[in-house]
C-alpha atoms as a PDB file:
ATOM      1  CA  UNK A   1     -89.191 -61.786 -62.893  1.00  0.00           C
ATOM      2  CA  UNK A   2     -89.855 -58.201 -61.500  1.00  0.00           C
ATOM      3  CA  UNK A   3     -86.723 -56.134 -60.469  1.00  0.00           C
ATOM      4  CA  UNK A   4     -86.311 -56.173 -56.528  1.00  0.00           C
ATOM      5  CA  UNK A   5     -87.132 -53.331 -54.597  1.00  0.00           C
ATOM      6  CA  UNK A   6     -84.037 -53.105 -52.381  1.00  0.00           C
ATOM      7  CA  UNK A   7     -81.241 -50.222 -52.596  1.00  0.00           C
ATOM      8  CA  UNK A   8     -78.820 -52.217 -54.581  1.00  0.00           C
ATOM      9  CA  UNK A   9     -80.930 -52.994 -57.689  1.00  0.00           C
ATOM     10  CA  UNK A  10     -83.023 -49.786 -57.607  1.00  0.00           C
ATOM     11  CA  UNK A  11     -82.322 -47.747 -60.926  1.00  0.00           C
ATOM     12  CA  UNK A  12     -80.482 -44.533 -59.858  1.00  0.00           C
ATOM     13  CA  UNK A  13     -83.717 -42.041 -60.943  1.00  0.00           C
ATOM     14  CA  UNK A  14     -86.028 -43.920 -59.313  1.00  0.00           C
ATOM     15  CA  UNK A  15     -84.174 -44.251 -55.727  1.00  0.00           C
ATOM     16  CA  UNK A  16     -83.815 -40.330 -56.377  1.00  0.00           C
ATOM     17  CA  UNK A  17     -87.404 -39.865 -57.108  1.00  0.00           C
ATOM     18  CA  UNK A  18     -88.678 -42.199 -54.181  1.00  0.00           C
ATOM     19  CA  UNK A  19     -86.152 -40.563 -51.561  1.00  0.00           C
ATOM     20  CA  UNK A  20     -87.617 -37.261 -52.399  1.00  0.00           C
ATOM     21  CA  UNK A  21     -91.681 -38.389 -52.382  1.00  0.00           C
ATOM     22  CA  UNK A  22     -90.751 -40.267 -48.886  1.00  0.00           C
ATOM     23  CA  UNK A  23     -91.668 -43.617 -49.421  1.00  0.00           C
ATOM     24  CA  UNK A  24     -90.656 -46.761 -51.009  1.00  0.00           C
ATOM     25  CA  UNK A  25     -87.379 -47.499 -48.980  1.00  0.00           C
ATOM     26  CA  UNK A  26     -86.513 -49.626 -46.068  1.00  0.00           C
ATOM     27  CA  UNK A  27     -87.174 -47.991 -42.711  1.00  0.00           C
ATOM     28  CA  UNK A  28     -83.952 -46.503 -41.026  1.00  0.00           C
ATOM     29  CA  UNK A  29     -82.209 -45.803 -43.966  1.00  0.00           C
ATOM     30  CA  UNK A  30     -81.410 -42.681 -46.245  1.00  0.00           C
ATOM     31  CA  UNK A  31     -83.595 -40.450 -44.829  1.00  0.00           C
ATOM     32  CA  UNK A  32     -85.817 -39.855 -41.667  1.00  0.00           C
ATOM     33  CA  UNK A  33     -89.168 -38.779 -43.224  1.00  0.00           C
ATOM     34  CA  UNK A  34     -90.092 -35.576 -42.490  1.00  0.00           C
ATOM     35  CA  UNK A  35     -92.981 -33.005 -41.375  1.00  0.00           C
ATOM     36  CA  UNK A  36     -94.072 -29.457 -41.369  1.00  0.00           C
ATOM     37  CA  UNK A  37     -94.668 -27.247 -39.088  1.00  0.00           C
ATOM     38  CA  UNK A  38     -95.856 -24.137 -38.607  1.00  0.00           C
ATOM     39  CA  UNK A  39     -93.839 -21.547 -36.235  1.00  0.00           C
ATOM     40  CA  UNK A  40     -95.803 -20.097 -32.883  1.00  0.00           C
ATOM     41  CA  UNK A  41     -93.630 -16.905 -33.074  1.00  0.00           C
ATOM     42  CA  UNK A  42     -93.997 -15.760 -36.852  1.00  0.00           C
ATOM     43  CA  UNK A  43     -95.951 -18.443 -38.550  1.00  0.00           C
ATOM     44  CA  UNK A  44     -93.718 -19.137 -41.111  1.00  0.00           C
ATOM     45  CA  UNK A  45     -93.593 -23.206 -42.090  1.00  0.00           C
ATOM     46  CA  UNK A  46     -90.479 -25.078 -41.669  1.00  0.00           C
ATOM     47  CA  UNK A  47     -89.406 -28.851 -42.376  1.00  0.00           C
ATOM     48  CA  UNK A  48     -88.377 -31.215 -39.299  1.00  0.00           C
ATOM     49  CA  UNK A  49     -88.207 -34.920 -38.624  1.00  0.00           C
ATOM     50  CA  UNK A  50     -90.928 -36.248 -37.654  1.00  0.00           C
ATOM     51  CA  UNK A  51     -90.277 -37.310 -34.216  1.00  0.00           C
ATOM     52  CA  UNK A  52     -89.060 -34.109 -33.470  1.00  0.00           C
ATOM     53  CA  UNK A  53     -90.819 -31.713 -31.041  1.00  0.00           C
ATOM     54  CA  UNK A  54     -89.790 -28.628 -32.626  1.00  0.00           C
ATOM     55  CA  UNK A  55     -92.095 -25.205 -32.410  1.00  0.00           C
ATOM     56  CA  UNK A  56     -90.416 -22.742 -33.611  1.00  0.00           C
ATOM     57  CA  UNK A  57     -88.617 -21.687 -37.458  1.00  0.00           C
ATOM     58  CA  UNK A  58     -85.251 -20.633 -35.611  1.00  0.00           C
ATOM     59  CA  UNK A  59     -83.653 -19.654 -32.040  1.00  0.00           C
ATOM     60  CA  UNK A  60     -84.125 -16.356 -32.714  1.00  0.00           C
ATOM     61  CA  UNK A  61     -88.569 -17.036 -32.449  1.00  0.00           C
ATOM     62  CA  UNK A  62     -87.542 -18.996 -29.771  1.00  0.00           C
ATOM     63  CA  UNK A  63     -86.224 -16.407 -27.494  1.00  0.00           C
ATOM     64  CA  UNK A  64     -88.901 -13.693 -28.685  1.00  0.00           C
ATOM     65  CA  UNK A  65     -92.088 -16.145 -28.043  1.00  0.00           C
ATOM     66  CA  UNK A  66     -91.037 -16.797 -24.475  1.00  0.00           C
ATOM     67  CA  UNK A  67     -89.312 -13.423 -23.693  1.00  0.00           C
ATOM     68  CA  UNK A  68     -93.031 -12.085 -24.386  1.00  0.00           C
ATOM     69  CA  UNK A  69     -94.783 -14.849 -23.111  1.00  0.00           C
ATOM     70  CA  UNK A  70     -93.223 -16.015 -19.797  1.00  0.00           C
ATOM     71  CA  UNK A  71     -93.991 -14.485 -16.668  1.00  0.00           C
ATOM     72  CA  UNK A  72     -90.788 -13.193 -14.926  1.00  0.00           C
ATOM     73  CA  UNK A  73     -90.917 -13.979 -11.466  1.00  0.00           C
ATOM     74  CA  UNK A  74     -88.403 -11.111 -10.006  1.00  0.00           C
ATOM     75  CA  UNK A  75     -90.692  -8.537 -12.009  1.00  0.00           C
ATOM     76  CA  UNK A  76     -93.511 -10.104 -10.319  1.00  0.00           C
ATOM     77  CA  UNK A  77     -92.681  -9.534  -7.200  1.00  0.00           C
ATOM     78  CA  UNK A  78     -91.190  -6.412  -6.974  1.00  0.00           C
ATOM     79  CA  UNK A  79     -87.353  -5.825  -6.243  1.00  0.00           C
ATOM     80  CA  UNK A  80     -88.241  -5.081  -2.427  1.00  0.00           C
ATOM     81  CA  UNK A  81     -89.404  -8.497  -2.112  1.00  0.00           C
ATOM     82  CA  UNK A  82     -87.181 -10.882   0.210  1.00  0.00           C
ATOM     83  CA  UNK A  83     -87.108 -13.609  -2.273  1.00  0.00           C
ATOM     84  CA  UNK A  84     -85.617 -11.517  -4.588  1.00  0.00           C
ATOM     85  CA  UNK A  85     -83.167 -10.011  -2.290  1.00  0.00           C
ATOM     86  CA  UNK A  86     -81.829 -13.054  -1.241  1.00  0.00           C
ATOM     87  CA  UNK A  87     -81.582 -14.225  -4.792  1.00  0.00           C
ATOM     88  CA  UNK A  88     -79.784 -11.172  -5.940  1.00  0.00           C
ATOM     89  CA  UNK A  89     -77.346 -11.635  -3.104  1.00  0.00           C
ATOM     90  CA  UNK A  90     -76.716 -15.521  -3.534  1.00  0.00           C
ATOM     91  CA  UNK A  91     -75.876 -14.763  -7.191  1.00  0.00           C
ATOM     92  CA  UNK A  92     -73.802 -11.756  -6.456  1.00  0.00           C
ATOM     93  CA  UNK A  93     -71.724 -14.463  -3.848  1.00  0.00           C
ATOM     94  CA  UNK A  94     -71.430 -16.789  -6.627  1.00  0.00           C
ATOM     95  CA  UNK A  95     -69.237 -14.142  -8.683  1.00  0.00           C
ATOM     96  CA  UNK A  96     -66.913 -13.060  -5.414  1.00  0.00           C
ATOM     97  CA  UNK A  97     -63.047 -14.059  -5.345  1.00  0.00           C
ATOM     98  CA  UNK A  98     -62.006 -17.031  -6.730  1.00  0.00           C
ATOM     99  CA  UNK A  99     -65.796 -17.730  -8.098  1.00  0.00           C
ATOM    100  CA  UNK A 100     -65.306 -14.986 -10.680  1.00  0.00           C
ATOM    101  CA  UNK A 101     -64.648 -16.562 -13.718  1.00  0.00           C
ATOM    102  CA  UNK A 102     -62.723 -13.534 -14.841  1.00  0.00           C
ATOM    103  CA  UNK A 103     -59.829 -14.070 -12.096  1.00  0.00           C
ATOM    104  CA  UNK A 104     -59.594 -17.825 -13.289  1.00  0.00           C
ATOM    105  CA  UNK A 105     -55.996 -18.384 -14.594  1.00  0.00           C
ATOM    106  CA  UNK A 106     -55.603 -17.891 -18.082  1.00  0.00           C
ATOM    107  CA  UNK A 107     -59.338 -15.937 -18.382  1.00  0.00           C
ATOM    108  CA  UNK A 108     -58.256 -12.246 -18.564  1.00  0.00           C
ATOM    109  CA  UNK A 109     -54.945 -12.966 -21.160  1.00  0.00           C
ATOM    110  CA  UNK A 110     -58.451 -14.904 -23.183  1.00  0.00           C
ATOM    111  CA  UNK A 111     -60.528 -11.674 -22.761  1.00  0.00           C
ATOM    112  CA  UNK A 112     -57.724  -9.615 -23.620  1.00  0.00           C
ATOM    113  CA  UNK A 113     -57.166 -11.362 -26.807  1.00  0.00           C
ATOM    114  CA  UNK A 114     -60.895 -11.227 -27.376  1.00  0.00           C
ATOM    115  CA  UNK A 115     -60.995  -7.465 -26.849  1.00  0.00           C
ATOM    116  CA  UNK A 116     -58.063  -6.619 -28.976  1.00  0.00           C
ATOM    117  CA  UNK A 117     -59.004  -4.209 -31.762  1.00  0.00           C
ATOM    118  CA  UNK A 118     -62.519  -4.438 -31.396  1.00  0.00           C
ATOM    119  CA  UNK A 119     -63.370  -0.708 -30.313  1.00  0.00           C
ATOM    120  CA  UNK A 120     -60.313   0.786 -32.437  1.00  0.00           C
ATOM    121  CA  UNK A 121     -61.001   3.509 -35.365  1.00  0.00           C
ATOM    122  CA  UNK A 122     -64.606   3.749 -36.630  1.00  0.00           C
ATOM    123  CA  UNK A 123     -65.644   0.574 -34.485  1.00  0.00           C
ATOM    124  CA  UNK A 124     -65.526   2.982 -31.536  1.00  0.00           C
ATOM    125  CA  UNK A 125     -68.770   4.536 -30.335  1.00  0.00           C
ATOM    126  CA  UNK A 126     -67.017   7.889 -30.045  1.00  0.00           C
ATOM    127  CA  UNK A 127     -65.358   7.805 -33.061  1.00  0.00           C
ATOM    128  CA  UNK A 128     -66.016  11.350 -35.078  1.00  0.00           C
ATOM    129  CA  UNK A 129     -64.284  11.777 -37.705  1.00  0.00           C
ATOM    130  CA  UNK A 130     -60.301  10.614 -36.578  1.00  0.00           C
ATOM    131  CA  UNK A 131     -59.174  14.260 -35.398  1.00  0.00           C
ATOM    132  CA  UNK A 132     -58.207  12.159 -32.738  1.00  0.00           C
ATOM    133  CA  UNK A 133     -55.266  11.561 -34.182  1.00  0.00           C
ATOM    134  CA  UNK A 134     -54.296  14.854 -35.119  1.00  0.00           C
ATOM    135  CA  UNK A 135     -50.959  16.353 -33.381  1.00  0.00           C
ATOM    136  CA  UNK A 136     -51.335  19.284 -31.243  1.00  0.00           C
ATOM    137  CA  UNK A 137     -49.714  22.526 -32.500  1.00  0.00           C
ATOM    138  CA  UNK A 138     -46.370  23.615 -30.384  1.00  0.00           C
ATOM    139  CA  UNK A 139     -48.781  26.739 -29.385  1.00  0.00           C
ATOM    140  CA  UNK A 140     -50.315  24.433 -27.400  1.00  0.00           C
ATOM    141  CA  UNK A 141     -47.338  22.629 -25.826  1.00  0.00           C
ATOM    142  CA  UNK A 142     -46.403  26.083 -24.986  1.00  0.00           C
ATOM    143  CA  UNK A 143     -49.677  27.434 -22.972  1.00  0.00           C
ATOM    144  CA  UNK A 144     -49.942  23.881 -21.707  1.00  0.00           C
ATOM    145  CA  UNK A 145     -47.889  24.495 -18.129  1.00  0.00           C
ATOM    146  CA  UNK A 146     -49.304  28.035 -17.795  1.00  0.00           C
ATOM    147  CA  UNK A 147     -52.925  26.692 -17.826  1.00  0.00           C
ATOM    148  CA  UNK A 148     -52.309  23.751 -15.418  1.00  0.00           C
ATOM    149  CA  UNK A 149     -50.489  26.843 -12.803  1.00  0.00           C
ATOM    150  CA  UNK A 150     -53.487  29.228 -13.261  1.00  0.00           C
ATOM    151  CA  UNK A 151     -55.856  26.785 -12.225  1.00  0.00           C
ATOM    152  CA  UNK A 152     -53.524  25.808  -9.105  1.00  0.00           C
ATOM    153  CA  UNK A 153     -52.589  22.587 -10.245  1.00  0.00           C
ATOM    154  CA  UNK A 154     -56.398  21.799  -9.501  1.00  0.00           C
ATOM    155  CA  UNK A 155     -59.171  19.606 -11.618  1.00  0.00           C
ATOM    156  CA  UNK A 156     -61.551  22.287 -12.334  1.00  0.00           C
ATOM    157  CA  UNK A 157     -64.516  19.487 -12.552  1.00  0.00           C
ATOM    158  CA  UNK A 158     -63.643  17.257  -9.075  1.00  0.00           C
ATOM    159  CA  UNK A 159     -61.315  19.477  -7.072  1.00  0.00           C
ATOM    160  CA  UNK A 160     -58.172  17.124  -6.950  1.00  0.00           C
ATOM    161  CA  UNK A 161     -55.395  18.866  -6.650  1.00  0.00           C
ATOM    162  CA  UNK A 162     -52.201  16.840  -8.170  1.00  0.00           C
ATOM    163  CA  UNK A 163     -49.152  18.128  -7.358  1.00  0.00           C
ATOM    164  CA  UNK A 164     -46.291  15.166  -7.751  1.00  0.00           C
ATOM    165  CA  UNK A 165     -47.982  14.275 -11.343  1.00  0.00           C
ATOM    166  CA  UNK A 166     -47.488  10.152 -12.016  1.00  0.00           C
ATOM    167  CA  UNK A 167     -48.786   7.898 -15.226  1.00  0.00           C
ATOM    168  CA  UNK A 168     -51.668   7.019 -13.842  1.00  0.00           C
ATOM    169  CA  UNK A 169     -52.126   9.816 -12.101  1.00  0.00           C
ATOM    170  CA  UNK A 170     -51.430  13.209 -13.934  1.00  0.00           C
ATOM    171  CA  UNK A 171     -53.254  16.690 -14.702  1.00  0.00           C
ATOM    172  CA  UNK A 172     -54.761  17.016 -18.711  1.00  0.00           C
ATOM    173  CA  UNK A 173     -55.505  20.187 -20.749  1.00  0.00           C
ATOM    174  CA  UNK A 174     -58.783  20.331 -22.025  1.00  0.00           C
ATOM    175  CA  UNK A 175     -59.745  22.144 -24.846  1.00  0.00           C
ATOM    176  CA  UNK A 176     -63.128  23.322 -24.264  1.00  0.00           C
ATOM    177  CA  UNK A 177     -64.456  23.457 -27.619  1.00  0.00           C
ATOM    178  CA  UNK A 178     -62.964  20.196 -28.354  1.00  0.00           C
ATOM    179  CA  UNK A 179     -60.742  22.011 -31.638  1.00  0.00           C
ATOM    180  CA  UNK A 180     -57.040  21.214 -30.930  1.00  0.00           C
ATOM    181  CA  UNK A 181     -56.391  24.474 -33.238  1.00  0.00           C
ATOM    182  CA  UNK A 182     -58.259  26.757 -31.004  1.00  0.00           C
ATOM    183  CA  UNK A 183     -55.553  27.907 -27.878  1.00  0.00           C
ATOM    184  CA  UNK A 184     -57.038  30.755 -26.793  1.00  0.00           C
ATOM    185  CA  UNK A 185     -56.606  30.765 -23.006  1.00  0.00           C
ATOM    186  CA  UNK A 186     -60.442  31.059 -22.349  1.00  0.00           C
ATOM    187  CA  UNK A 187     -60.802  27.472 -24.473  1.00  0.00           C
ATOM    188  CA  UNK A 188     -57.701  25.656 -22.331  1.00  0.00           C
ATOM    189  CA  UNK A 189     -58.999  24.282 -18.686  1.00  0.00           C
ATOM    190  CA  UNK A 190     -56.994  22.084 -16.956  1.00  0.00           C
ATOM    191  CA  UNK A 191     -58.713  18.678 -16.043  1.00  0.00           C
ATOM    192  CA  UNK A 192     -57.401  15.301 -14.584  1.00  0.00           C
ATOM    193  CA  UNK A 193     -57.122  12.589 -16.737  1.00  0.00           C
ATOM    194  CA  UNK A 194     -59.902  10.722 -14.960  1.00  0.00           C
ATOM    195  CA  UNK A 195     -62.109  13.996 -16.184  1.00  0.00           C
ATOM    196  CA  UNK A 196     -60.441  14.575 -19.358  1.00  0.00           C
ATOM    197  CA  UNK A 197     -61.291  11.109 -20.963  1.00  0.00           C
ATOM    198  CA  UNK A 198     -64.962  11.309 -19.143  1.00  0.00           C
ATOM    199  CA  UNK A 199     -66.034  14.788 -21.136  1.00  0.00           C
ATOM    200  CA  UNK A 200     -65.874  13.000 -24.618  1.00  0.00           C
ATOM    201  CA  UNK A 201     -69.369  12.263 -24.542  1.00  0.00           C
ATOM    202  CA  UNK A 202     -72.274  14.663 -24.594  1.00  0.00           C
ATOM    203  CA  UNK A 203     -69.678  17.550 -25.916  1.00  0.00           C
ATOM    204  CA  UNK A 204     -72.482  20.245 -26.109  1.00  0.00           C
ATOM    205  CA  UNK A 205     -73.734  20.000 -22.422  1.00  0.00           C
ATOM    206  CA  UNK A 206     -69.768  19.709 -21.218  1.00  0.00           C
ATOM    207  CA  UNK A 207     -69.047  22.463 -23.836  1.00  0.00           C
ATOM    208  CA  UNK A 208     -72.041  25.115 -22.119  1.00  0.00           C
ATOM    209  CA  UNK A 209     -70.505  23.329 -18.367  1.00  0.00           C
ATOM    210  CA  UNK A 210     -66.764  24.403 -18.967  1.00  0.00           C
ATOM    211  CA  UNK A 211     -67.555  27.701 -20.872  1.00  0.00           C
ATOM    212  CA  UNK A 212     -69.819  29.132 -17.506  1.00  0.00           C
ATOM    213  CA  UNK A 213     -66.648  27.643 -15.711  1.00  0.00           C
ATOM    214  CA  UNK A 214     -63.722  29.512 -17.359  1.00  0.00           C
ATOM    215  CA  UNK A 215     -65.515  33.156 -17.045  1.00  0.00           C
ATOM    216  CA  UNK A 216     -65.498  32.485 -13.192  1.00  0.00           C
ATOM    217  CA  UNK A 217     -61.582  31.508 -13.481  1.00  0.00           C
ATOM    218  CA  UNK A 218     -61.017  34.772 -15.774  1.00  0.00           C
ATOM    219  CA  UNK A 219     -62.418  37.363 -13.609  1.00  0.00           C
END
């Protein structure tokens, strides 16, 4: 009498061995067999079940297959059309007030959390080199209210003139060159703090900007 074919009885190397060639084993049990295909986006081949409708080797093929090969509508038509006015301005609505999901209770302590730490040190786009963090010489400290009364207590990039200086609201000295050693009067201009933290990008252009600006102060 042969040995029966059923899970229980089946010697451990062959249920092995027939699990892996697909065949040989009640239906619905073990292991749904299985099929390859071949990926639309880079045409690498990939294993799926065999009821499954799968086209693509990943999300990532996904996305790039139909990001190249779907018509967008909006782009279509042009952003003058009135369809896509309206649709701009419905979706805009959604997101006003209460709608925003950012004034939800509880949603800005979550994105503050998430946001924590993530743009500190060398994770910052503007990081240089951490002279940052650097303490500014008492020569400095010292020119510091002379500069701010030369230039009238006035933003030398968007006129404001701040007189009663607050915490949100106060006057900065900017060091041209962007070297906290350098405090020669012709490198100090005084800036808002709106200003001041604006100027840290594109240094050269601001640098040629402020250094035509101070020889009209000086003369």
């Amino acid at each position: 009498m042969g040995k029966c074919k059923s899970y229980k009885h089946m010697e451990r190397n062959q249920f092995w061995r027939l699990r892996k060639e697909h065949k040989g084993w009640p239906k619905g049990k073990f292991m749904t067999p299985r099929k390859n295909i071949i990926c639309k986006n880079c045409g690498n081949k990939k294993e799926v079940k065999i009821s499954s409708s799968q086209e693509f080797c990943c999300i990532k093929c996904r996305n790039i297959w139909f990001g190249n090969n779907t018509d967008n509508w909006q782009k279509k038509l042009g952003d003058n059309h009135p369809k896509v006015i309206e649709y701009k301005k419905r979706m805009s609505e959604l997101q006003i007030g209460e709608n925003n999901n950012a004034k939800q209770i509880g949603a800005r302590k979550k994105i503050s959390i998430f946001m924590q730490g993530r743009y500190v040190g060398k994770k910052n786009p503007r990081w240089i080199d951490g002279r940052s963090n650097e303490p500014y010489p008492n020569e400095f400290r010292k020119k510091r209210q002379r500069i701010i009364e030369r230039d009238n207590n006035t933003c030398q990039l968007c006129s404001d003139m701040i007189l009663n200086q607050t915490r949100k609201k106060h006057l900065d000295v900017h060091h041209i060159d962007y070297n906290k050693k350098n405090n020669n009067e012709n490198n100090l201009i005084t800036l808002c703090h709106f200003c001041n933290v604006s100027v840290n990008t594109d240094r050269k252009q601001w640098t040629n900007f402020f250094q035509n600006k101070i020889g009209e102060i000086i003369k």
